[in-house]
C-alpha atoms as a PDB file:
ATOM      1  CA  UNK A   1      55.211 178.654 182.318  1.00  0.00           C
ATOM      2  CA  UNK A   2      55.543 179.447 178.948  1.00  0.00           C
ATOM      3  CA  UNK A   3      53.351 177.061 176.594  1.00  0.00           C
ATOM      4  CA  UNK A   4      56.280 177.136 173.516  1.00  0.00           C
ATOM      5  CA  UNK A   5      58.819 175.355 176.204  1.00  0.00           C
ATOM      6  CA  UNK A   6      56.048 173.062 177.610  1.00  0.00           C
ATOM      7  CA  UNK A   7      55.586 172.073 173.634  1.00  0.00           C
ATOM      8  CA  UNK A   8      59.046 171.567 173.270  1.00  0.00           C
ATOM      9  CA  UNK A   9      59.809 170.124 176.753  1.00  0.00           C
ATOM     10  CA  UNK A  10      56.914 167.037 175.892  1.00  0.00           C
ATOM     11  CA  UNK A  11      58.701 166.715 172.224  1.00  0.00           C
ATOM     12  CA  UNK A  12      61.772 166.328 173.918  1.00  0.00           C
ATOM     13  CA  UNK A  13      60.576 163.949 176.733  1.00  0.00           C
ATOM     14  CA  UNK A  14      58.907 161.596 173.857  1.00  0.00           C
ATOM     15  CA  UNK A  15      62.049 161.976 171.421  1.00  0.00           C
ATOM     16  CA  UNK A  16      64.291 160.840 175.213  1.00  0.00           C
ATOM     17  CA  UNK A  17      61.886 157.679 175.616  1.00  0.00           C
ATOM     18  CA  UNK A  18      62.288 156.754 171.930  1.00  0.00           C
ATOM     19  CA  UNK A  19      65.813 157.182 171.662  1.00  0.00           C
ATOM     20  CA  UNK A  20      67.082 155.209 174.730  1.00  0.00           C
ATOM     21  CA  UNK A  21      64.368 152.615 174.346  1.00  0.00           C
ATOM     22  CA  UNK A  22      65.041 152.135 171.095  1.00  0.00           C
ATOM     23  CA  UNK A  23      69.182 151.797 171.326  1.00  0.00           C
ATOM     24  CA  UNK A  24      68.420 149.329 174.344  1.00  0.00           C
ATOM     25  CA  UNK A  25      66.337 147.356 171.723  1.00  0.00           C
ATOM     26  CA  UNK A  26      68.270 147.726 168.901  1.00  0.00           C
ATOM     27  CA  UNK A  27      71.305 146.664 170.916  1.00  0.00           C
ATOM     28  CA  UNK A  28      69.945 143.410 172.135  1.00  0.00           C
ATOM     29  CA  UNK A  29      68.852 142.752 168.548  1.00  0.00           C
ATOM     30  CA  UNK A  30      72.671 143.442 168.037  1.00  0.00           C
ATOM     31  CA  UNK A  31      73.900 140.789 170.143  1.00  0.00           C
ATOM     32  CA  UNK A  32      71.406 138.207 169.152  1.00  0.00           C
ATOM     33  CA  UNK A  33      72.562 138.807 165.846  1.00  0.00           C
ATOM     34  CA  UNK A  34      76.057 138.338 166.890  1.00  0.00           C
ATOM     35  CA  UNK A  35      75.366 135.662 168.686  1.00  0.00           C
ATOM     36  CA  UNK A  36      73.706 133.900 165.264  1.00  0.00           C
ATOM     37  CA  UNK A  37      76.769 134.658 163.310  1.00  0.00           C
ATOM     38  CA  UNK A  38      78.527 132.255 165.178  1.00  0.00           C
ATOM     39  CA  UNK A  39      82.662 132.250 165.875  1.00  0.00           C
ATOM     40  CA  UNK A  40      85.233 133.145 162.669  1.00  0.00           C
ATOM     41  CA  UNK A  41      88.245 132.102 163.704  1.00  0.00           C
ATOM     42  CA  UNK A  42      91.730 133.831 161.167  1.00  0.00           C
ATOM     43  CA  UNK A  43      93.641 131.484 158.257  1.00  0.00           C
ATOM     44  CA  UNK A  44      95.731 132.445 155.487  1.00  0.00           C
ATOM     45  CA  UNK A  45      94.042 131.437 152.428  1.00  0.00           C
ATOM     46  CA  UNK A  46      95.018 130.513 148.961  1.00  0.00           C
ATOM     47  CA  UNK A  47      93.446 131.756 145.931  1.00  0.00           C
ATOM     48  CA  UNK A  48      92.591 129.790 143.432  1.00  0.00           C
ATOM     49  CA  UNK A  49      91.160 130.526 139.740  1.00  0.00           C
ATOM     50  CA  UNK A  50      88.430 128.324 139.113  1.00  0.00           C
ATOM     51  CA  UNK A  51      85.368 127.078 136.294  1.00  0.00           C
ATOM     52  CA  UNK A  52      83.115 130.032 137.900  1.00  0.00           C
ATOM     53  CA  UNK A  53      85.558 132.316 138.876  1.00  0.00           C
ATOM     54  CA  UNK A  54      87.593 131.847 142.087  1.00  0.00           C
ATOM     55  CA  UNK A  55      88.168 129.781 145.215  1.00  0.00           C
ATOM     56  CA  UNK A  56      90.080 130.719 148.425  1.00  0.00           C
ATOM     57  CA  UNK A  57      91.193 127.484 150.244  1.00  0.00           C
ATOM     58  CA  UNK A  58      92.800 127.194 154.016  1.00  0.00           C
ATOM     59  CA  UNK A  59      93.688 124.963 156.646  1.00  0.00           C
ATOM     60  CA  UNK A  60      91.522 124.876 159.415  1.00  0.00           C
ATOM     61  CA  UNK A  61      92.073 124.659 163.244  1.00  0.00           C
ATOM     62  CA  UNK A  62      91.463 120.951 162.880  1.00  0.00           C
ATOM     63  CA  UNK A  63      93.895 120.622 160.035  1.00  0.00           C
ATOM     64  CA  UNK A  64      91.192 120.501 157.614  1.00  0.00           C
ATOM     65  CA  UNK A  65      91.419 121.733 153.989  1.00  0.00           C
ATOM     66  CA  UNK A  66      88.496 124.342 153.729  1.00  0.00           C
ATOM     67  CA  UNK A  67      87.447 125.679 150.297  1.00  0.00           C
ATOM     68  CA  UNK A  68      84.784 128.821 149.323  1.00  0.00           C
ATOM     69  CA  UNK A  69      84.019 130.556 146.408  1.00  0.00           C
ATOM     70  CA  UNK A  70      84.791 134.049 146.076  1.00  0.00           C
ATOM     71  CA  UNK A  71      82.533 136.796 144.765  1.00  0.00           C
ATOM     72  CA  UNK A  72      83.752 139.176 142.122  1.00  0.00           C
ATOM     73  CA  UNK A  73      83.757 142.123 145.029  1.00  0.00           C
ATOM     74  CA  UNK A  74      85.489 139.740 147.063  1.00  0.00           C
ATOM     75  CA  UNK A  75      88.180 138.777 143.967  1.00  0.00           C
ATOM     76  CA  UNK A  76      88.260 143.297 143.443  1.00  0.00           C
ATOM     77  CA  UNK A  77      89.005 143.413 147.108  1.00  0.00           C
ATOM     78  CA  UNK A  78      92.095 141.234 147.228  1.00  0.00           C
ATOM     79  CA  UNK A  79      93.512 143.307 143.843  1.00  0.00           C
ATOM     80  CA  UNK A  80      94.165 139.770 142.646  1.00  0.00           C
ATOM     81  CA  UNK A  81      96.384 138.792 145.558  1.00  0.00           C
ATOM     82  CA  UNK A  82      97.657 134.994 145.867  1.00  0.00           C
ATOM     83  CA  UNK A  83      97.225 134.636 149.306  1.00  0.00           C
ATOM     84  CA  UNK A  84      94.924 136.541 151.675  1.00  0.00           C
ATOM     85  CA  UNK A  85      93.936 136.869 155.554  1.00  0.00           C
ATOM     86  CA  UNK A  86      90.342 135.409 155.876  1.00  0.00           C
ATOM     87  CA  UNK A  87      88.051 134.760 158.420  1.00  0.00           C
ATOM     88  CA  UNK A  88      86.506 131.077 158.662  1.00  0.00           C
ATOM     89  CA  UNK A  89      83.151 130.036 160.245  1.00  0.00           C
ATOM     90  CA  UNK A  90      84.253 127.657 163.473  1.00  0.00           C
ATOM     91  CA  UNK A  91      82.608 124.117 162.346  1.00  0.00           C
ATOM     92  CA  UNK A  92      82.102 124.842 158.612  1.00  0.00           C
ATOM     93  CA  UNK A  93      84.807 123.867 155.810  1.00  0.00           C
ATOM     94  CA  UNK A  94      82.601 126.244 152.972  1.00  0.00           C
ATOM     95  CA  UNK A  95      81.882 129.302 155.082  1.00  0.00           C
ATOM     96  CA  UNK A  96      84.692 132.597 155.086  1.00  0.00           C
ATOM     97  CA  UNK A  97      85.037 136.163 154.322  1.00  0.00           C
ATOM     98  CA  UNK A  98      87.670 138.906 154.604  1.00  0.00           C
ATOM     99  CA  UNK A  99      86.379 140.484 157.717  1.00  0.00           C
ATOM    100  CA  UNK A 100      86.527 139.527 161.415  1.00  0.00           C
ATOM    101  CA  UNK A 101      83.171 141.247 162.149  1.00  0.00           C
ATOM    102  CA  UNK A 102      79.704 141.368 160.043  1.00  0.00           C
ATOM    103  CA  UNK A 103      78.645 143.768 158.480  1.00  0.00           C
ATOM    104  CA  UNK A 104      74.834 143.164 159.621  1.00  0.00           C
ATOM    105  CA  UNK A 105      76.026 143.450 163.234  1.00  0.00           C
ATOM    106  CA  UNK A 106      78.169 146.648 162.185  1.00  0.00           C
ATOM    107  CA  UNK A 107      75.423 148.272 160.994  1.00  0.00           C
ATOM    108  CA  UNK A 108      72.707 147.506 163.791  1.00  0.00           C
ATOM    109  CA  UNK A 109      75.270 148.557 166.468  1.00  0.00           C
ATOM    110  CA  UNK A 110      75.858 151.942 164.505  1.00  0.00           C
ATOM    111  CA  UNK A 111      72.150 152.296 164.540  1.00  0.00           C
ATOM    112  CA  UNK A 112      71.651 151.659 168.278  1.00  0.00           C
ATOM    113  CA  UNK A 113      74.360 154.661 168.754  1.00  0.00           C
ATOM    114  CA  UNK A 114      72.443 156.740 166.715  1.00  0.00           C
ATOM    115  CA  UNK A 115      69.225 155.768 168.716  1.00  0.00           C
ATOM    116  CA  UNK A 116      71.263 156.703 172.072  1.00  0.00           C
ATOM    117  CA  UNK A 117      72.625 159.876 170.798  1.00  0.00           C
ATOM    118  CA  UNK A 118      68.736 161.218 170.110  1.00  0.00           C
ATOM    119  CA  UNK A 119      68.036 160.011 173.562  1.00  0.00           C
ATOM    120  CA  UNK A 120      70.587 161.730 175.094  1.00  0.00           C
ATOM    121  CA  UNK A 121      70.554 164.807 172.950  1.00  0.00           C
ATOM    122  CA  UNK A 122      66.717 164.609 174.035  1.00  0.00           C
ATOM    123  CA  UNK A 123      67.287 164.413 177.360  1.00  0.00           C
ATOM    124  CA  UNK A 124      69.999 167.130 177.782  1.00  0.00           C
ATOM    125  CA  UNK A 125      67.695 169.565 175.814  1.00  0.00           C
ATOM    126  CA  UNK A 126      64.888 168.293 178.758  1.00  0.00           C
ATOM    127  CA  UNK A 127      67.368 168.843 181.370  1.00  0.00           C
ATOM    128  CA  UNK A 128      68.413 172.282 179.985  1.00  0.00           C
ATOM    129  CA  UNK A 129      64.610 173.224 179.706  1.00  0.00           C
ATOM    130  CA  UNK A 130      63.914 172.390 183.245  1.00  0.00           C
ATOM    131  CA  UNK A 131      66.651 174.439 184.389  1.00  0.00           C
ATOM    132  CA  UNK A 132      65.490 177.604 182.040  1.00  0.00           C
ATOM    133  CA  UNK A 133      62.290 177.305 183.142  1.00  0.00           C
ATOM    134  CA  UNK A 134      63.450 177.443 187.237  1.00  0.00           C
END
């Protein structure tokens, strides 16, 4: 055997465990996440100037009259729309943004792919070496 594969066969091995264990974490971490950030049900909102900038209001699945701020990035986003498609927080009459999903979940997903793809790469590289070597 040659010692350069063996090197590379142990890097390989170590960068497999890491990558897989890691996305398998990282993905649970994901869905507790998820799981924190709670249901966001869709409204049409209003939008509002206000004092301190601007509010978006909606109606509720309850038939309650929700009302939140909105940021300036939020106000950039909507190129001074009217009306806009929000997301509420199920339960919470102050609580909505412009997106379905999170972007804190979005991003710890993406990173558990990227922690499966080194696995995998890892392990195909392993696989390859083993056969090379036979």
């Amino acid at each position: 055997m040659n010692s350069t594969s063996d090197v590379i066969g142990a890097i390989a091995e170590i960068f497999t465990w890491i990558g897989l264990g890691g996305a398998v974490l990282i993905a649970l971490a994901a869905v507790i996440v998820k799981l924190a950030d709670g249901t966001w049900l869709p409204a049409r909102g209003v939008v509002e100037p206000d004092e301190g900038g601007h509010l978006v209001r909606w109606i509720d699945h309850d038939g309650e009259i929700g009302e939140a701020p909105l940021s300036n990035a939020q106000f950039a986003t909507l190129h001074g729309a009217d009306m806009a498609d929000i997301f509420y927080r199920m339960g919470r009459r102050d609580r909505m943004r412009l997106h379905r999903g999170s972007a804190a979940v979005r991003s710890i997903a993406l990173l558990a792919v990227g922690f499966a793809a080194l696995g995998l790469i890892a392990a195909a590289l392993s696989l390859i070496l083993l056969f090379l070597e036979g």
